[in-house]
Structures are given as structure tokens and as C-alpha cells.
Protein backbone atom coordinates (compact mmCIF):
# COMPACT_ATOMS: atom_id res chain seq x y z
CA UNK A 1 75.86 105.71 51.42
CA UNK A 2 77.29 108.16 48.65
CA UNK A 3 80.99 109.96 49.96
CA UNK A 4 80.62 113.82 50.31
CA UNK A 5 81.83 115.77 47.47
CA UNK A 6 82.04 119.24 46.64
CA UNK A 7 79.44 119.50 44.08
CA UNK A 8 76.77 118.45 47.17
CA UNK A 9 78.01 121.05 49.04
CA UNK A 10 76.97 123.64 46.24
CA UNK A 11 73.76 122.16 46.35
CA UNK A 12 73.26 122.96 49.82
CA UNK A 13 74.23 126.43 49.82
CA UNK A 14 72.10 126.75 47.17
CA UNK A 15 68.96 125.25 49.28
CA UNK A 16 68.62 122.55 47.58
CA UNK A 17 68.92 118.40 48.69
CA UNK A 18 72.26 117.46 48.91
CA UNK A 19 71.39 114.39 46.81
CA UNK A 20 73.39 112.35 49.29
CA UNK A 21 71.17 111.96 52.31
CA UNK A 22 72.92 114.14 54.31
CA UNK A 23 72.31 115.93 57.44
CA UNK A 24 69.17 117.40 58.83
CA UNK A 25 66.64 120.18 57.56
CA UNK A 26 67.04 121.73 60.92
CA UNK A 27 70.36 122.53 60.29
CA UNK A 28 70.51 125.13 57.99
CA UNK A 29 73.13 125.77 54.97
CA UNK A 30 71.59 128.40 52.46
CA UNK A 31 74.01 130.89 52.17
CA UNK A 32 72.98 134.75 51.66
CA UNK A 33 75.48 136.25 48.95
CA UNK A 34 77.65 138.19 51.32
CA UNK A 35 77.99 135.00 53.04
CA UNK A 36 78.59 132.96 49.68
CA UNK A 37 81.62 135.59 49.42
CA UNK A 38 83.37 134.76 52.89
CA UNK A 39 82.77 131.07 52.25
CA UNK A 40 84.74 131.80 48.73
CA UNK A 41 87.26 133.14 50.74
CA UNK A 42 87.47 130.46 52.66
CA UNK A 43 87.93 127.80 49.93
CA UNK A 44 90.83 129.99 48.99
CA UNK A 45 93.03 131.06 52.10
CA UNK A 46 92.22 127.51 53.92
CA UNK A 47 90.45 128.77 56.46
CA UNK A 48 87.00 130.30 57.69
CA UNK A 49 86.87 134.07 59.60
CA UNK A 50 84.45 134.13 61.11
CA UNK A 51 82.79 137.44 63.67
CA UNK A 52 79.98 137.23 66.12
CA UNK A 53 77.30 138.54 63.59
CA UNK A 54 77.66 135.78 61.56
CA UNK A 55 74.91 133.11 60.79
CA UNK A 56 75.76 129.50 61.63
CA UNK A 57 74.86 128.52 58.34
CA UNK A 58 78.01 129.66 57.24
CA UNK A 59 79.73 127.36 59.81
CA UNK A 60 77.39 124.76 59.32
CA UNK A 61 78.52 124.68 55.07
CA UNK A 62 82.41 125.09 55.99
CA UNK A 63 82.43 121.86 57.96
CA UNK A 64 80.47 119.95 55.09
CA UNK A 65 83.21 121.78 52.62
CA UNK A 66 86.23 120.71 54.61
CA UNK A 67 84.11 116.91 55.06
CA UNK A 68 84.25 116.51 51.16
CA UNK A 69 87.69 117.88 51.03
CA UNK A 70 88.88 115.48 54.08
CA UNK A 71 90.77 117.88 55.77
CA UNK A 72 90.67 119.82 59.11
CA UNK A 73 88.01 122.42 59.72
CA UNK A 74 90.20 125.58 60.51
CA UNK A 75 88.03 128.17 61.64
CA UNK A 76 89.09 131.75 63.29
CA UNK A 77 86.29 133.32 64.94
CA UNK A 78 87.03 137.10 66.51
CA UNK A 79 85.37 139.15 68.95
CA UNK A 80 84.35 142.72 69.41
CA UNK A 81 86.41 142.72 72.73
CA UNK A 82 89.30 142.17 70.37
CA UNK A 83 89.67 138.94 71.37
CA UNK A 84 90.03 135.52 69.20
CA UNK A 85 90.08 131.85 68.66
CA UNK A 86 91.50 129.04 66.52
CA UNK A 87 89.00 125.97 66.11
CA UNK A 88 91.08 123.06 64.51
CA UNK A 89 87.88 120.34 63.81
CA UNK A 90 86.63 122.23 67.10
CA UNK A 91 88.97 122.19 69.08
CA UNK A 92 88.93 125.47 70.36
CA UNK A 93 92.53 127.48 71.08
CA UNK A 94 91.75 130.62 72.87
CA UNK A 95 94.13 134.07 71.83
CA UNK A 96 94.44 137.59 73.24
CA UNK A 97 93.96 139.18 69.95
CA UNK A 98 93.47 137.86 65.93
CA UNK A 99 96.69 138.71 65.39
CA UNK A 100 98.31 135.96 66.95
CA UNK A 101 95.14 133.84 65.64
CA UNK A 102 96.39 134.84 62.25
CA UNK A 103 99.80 133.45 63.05
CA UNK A 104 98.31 129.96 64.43
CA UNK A 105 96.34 129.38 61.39
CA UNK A 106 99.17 130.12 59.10
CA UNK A 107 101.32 128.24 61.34
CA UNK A 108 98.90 125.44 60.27
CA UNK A 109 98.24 125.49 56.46
């Protein structure tokens, strides 16, 4: 089997085969372009913000990003309720407001 790279991740936010036999087409990874700018975002500060309206496509392509890369998957998700969590490869630290989420993750990278 073919290691995870970068360039297959593209492919998937693109729609496309991975070319690497990977995952399922039940899970989806096409990315819509205000998505494609978050996940850009992502690539730069280390880590994915995520709210509740987002698609779990986005999700979905951020752990297959940070699988090529062979790193964590940092991920801070908030709330409307103003609430927040860390999830560190999903492991899931819960916080009373993004601020101090902010401060884990840069705690972290």
C-alpha cells in the first residue's frame, strides 16, 4: 500500500480518487471553496477551527492532511453557547470559552 502524501489529499478535496486506495466513498472530502479557505488556514496556523455549521467533510480532509503530514490532528471546535473544545487526534478537552481553547492549542504547536 502507497504512504499518504499531500498531493492525495488535493485530490480528494478536489473529488477525485485519491490514487492510493484510501478510505471510503461514504465518507465524503470535496471541499466547497469557503471550506477550501478554512482548510488553507489550517495548513497554516497548525490547527483546524472549526463551528457547528460546518460540514464534516472538512474534518474528514484535516485528518487525511495531518495523516500525510504525520502529526497530531489539532482541531478547535466552538459553540454558539460560547463554549469550546480542543481535540488532540480526538481526544476531546472540554473549555468554558475559545479563549482558553486558543491558549491550549498554542500551548501545543
Amino acid at each position: 500500500m502507497k504512504k499518504l502524501k499531500e498531493k492525495h489529499v488535493e485530490r480528494l478535496i478536489k473529488g477525485k480518487k485519491s490514487g492510493v486506495h484510501l478510505g471510503s466513498r461514504q465518507v465524503p472530502h470535496h471541499l466547497y471553496a469557503y471550506e477550501q479557505k478554512q482548510f488553507d488556514l489550517a495548513i497554516k496556523y497548525g490547527f483546524l477551527s472549526l463551528k457547528e455549521k460546518h460540514r464534516v467533510n472538512l474534518l474528514n480532509v484535516w485528518e487525511k492532511y495531518c495523516a500525510a503530514q504525520e502529526r497530531p490532528m489539532l482541531v478547535l471546535k466552538k459553540y454558539q453557547n460560547g463554549k469550546a473544545e480542543v481535540w488532540i487526534d480526538y481526544e476531546i478537552l472540554n473549555f468554558d470559552g475559545a479563549t482558553q481553547a486558543r491558549n491550549k492549542i498554542s500551548e501545543i504547536t
